[in-house]
C-alpha atoms as a PDB file:
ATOM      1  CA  UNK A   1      13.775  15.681 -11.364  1.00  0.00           C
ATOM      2  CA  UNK A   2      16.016  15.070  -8.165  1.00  0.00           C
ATOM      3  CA  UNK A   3      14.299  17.735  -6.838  1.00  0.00           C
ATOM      4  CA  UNK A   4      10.959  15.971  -7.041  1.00  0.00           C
ATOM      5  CA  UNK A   5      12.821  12.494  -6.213  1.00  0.00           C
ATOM      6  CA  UNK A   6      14.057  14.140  -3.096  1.00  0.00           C
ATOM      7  CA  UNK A   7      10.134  15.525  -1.960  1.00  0.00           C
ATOM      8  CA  UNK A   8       8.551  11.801  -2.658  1.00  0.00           C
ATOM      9  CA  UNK A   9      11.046  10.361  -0.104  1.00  0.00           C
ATOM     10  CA  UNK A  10      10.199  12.830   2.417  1.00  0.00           C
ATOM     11  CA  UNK A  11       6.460  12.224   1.643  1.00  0.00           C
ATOM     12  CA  UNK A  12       7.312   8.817   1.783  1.00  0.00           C
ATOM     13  CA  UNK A  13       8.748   8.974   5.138  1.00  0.00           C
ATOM     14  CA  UNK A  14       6.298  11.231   6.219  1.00  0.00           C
ATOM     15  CA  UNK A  15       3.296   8.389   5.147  1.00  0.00           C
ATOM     16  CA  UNK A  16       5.328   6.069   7.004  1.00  0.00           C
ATOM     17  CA  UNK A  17       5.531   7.537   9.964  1.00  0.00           C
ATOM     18  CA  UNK A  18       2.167   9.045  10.434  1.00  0.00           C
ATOM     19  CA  UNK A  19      -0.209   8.147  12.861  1.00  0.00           C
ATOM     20  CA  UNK A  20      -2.608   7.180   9.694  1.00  0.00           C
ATOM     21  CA  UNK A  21      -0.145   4.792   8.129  1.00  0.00           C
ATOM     22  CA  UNK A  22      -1.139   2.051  10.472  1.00  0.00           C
ATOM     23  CA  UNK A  23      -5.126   1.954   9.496  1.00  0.00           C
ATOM     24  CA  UNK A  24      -3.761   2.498   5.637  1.00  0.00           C
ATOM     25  CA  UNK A  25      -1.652  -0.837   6.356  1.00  0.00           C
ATOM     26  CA  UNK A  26      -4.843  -2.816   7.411  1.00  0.00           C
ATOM     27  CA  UNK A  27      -6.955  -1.644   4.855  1.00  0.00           C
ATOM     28  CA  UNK A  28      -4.317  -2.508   2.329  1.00  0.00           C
ATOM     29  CA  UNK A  29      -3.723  -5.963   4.061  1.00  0.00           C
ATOM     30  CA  UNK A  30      -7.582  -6.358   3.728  1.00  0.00           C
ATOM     31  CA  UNK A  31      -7.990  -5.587  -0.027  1.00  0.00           C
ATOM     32  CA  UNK A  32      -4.453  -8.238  -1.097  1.00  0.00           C
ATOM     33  CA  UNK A  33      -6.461 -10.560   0.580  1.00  0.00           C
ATOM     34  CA  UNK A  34      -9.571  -9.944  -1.396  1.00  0.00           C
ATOM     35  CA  UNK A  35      -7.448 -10.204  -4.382  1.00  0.00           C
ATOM     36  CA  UNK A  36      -5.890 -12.922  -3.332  1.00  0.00           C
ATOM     37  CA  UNK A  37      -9.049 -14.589  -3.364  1.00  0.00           C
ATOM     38  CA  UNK A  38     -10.432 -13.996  -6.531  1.00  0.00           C
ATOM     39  CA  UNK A  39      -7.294 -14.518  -7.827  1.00  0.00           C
ATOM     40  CA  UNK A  40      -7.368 -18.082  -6.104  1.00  0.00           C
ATOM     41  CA  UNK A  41     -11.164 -18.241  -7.746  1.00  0.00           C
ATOM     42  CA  UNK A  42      -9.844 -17.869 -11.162  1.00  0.00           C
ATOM     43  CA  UNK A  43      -7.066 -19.912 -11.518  1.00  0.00           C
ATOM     44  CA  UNK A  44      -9.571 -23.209 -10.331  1.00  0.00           C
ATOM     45  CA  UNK A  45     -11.337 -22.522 -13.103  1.00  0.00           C
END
């Protein structure tokens, strides 16, 4: 188990510092927001 504890944090890291992670960010900024929304949408109901 710490063994596999110990490879997600350097996968982590990895993701984070990847050239990738930035585009991941927006797109995942993008989506919250759509769910934001139509979160938003159904609670005025």
């Amino acid at each position: 188990m710490s063994r596999r504890s110990r490879g997600w944090r350097f996968w982590l890291r990895a993701l984070l510092t990847g050239p990738r992670f930035e585009r991941a960010l927006e797109r995942n900024a993008r989506a919250a927001r759509k769910l934001d929304r139509a979160v938003r949408e159904v609670l005025e109901r």
